[in-house]
Protein backbone atom coordinates (compact mmCIF):
# COMPACT_ATOMS: atom_id res chain seq x y z
CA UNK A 1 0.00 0.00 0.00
CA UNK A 2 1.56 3.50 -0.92
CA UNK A 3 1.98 6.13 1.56
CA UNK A 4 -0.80 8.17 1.02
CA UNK A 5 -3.48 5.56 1.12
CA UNK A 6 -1.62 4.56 4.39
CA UNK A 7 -2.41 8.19 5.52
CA UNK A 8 -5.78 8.32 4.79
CA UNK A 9 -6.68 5.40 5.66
CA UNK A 10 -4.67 6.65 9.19
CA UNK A 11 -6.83 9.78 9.22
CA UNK A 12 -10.02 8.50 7.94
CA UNK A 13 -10.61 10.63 4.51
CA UNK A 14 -12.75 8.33 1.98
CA UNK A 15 -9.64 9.61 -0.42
CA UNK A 16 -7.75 6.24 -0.10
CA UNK A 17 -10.97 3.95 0.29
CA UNK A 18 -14.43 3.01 -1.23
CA UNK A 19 -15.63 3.89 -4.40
CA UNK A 20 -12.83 6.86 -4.49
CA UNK A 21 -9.24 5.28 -3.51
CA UNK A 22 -7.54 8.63 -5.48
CA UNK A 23 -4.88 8.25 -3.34
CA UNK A 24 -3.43 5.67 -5.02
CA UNK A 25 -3.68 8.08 -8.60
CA UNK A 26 -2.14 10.98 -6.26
CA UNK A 27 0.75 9.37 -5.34
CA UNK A 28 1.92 8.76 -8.64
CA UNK A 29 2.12 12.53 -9.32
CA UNK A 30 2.82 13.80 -6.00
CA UNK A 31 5.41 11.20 -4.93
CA UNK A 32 8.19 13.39 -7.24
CA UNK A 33 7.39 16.75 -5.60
CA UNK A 34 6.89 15.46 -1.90
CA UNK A 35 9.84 17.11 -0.26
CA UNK A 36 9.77 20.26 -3.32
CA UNK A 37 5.93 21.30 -2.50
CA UNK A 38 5.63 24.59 -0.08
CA UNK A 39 1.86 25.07 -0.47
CA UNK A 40 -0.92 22.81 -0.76
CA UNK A 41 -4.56 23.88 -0.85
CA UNK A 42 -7.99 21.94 -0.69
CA UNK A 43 -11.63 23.12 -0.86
CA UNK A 44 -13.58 21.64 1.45
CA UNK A 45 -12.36 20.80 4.65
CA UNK A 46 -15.24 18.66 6.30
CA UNK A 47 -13.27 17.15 9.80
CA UNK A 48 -10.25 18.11 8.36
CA UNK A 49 -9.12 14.41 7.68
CA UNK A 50 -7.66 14.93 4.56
CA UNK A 51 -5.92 18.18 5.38
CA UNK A 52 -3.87 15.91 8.32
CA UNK A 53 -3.56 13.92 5.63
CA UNK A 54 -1.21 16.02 3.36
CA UNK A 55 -0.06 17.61 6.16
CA UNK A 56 2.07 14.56 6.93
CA UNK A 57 2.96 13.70 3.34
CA UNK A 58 4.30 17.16 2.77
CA UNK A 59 6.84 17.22 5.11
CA UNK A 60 7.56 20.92 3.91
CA UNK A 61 4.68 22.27 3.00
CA UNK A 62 1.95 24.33 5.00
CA UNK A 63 -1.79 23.02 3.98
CA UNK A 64 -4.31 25.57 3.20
CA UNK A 65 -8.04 24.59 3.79
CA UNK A 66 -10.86 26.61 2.58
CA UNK A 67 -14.95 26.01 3.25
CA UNK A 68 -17.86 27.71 3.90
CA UNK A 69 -18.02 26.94 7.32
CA UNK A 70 -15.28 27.84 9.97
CA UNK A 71 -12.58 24.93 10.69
CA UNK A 72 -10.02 27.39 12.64
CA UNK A 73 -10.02 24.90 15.29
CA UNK A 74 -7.77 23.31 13.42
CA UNK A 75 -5.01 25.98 12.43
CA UNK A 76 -1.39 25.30 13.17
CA UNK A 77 1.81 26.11 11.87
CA UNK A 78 1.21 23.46 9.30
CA UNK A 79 -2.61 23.90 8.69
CA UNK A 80 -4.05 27.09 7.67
CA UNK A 81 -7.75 27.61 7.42
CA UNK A 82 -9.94 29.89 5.28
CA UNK A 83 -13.74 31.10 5.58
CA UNK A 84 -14.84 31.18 1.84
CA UNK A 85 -17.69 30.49 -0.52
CA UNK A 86 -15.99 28.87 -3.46
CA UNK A 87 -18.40 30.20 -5.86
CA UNK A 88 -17.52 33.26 -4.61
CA UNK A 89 -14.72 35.14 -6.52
CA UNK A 90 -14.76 38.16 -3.95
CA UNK A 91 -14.14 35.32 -1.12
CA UNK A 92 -11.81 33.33 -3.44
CA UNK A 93 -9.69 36.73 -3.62
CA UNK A 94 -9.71 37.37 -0.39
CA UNK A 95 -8.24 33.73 0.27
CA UNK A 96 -5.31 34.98 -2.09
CA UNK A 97 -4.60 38.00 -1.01
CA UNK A 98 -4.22 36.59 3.13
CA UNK A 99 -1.96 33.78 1.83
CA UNK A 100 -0.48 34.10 -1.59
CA UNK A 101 0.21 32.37 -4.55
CA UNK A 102 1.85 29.95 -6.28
CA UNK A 103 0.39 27.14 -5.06
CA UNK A 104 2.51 23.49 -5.86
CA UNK A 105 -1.56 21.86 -5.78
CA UNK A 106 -4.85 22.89 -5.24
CA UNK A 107 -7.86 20.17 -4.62
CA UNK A 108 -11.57 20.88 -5.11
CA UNK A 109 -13.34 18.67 -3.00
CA UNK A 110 -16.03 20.96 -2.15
CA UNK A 111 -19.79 20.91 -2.38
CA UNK A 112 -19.31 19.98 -6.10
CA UNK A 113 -21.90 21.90 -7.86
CA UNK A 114 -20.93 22.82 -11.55
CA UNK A 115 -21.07 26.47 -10.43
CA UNK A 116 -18.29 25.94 -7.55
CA UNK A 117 -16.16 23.78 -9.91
CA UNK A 118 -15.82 25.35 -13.01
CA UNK A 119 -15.98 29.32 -10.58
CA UNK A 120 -12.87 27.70 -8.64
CA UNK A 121 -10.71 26.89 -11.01
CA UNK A 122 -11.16 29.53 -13.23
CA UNK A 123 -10.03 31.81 -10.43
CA UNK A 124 -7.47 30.26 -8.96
CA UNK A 125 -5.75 28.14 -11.81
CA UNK A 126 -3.44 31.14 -12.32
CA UNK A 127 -2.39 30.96 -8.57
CA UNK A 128 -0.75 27.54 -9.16
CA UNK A 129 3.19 27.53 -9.72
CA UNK A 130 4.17 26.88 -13.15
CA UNK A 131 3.95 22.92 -13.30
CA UNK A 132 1.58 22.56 -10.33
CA UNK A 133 -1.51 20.57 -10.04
CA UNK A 134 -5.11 21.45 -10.43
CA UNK A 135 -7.47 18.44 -9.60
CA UNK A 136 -11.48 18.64 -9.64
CA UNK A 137 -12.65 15.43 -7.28
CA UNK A 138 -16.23 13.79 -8.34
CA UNK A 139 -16.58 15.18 -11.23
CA UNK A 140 -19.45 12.26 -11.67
CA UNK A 141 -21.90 14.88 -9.81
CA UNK A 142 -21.86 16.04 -13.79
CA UNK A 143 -24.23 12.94 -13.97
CA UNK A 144 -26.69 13.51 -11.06
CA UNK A 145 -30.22 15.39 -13.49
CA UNK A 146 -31.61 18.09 -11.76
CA UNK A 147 -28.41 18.20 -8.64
CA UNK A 148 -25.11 20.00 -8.35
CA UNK A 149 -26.69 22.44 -10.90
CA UNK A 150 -27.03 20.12 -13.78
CA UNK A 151 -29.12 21.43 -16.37
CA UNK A 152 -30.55 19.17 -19.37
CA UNK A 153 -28.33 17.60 -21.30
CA UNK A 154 -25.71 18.57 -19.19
CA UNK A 155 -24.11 20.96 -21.26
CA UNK A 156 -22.84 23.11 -18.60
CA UNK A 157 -21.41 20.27 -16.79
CA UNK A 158 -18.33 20.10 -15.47
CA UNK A 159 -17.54 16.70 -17.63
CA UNK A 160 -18.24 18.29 -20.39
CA UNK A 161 -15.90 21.47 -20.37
CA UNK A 162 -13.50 19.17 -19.85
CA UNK A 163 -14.52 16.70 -22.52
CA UNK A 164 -14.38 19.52 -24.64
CA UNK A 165 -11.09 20.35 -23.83
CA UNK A 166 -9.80 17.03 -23.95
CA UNK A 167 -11.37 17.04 -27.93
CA UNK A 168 -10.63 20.44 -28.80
CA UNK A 169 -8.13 21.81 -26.63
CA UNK A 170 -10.20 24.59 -25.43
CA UNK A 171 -11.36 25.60 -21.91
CA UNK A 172 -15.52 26.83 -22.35
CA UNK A 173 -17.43 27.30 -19.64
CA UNK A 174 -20.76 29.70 -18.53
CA UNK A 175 -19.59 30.21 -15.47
CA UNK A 176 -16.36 31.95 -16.44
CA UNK A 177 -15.53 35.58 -17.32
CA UNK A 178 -13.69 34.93 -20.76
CA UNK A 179 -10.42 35.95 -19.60
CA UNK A 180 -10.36 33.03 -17.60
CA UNK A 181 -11.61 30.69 -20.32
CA UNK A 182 -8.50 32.05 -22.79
CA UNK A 183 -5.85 32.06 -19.76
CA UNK A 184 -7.02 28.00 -18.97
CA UNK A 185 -6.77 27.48 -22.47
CA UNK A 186 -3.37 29.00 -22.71
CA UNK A 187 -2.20 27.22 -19.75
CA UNK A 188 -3.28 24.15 -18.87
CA UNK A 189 -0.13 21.64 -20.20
CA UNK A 190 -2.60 19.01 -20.07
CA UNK A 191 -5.10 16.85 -18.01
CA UNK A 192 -6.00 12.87 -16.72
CA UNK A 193 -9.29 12.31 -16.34
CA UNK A 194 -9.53 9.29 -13.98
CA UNK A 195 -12.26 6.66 -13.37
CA UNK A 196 -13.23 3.91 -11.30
CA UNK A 197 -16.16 1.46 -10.78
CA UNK A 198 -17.75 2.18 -14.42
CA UNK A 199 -18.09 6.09 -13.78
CA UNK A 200 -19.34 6.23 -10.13
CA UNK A 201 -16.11 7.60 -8.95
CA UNK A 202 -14.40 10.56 -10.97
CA UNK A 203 -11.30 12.67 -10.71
CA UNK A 204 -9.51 14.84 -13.18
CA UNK A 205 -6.39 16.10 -13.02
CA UNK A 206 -5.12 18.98 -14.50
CA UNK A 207 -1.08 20.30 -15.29
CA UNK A 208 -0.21 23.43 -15.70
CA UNK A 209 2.38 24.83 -18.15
């Protein structure tokens, strides 16, 4: 078992277990920048499981956590914790501009509405380091009719912008100001879109330039 399954399995984030087990995908990218990374962020923070998680993994970096609901009770010298509304680009800013940029990763494994997705990581793609990882967890919520903000047909899904950009090579979404549709499109080196158990479990993984 690799090291960061061992960790969340340790910590008890359904990362390295269930229908999910990412952590096995993760440590085949991470494993090369483990003692490089500074700063790691997620979205969503829940009991903070996963945030331990990386904290012990990254044995140099400081983990950033932000949610909607207030998790200071967990701030540390390793563990830094943000009030935000991901959908939010006034909160998402305000994120930045108390802690920074270049970011070696940054996880969404918020409330996984299209709108938070595709909001998030138009914003804060360009706050990654050049080479860093952007990675959009359950990205099957595209599939869930009438939830997450799924309209018919699920055109505005988060699957399909980045079906689209696996096809075409171009970053389209209705929830982005079109400066951060052409700087994604610029950017992005390229991305793994990961499955497991026929589609009920969904990750995607983007690089940047």
């Amino acid at each position: 078992m690799d090291k960061l399954t061992k960790l969340a399995g340790k910590y008890g984030t359904d990362k390295g277990s269930g229908d999910h087990y990412f952590t096995e995908v993760y440590e085949y990218f991470f494993h090369p920048i483990k003692h490089k990374a500074r700063k790691i962020c997620e979205i969503g923070i829940a009991d903070g499981a996963s945030l331990k998680m990386f904290r012990d993994y990254f044995p140099r970096a400081v983990i950033y956590g932000i949610d909607i609901n207030d998790a200071s009770g967990l701030d540390s010298n390793a563990i830094k914790t943000f009030i935000a509304d991901q959908a939010s680009r006034k909160d998402l800013k305000g994120f930045i501009d108390t802690y920074g940029y270049d970011f070696d990763i940054i996880l969404d494994d918020g409330d996984h509405t299209m709108e938070q997705q595709q909001v998030s990581l138009g914003y804060l793609f360009k706050y990654l380091k050049g080479g860093g990882y952007y990675i959009i967890e359950d990205v099957h919520t595209s599939f869930y009719d009438g939830r997450f903000g799924v309209e018919k047909k699920q055109k505005n899904t988060t699957l399909a912008m980045i079906n689209n950009f696996i096809r075409n090579g171009k970053i389209e979404s209705k929830y982005m100001a079109k400066k951060e549709q052409t700087y994604l499109t610029a950017n992005v080196n390229y991305c793994n879109l990961l499955s497991r158990n026929s589609g009920s479990s969904i990750t995607c993984i983007f690089k940047k330039k």
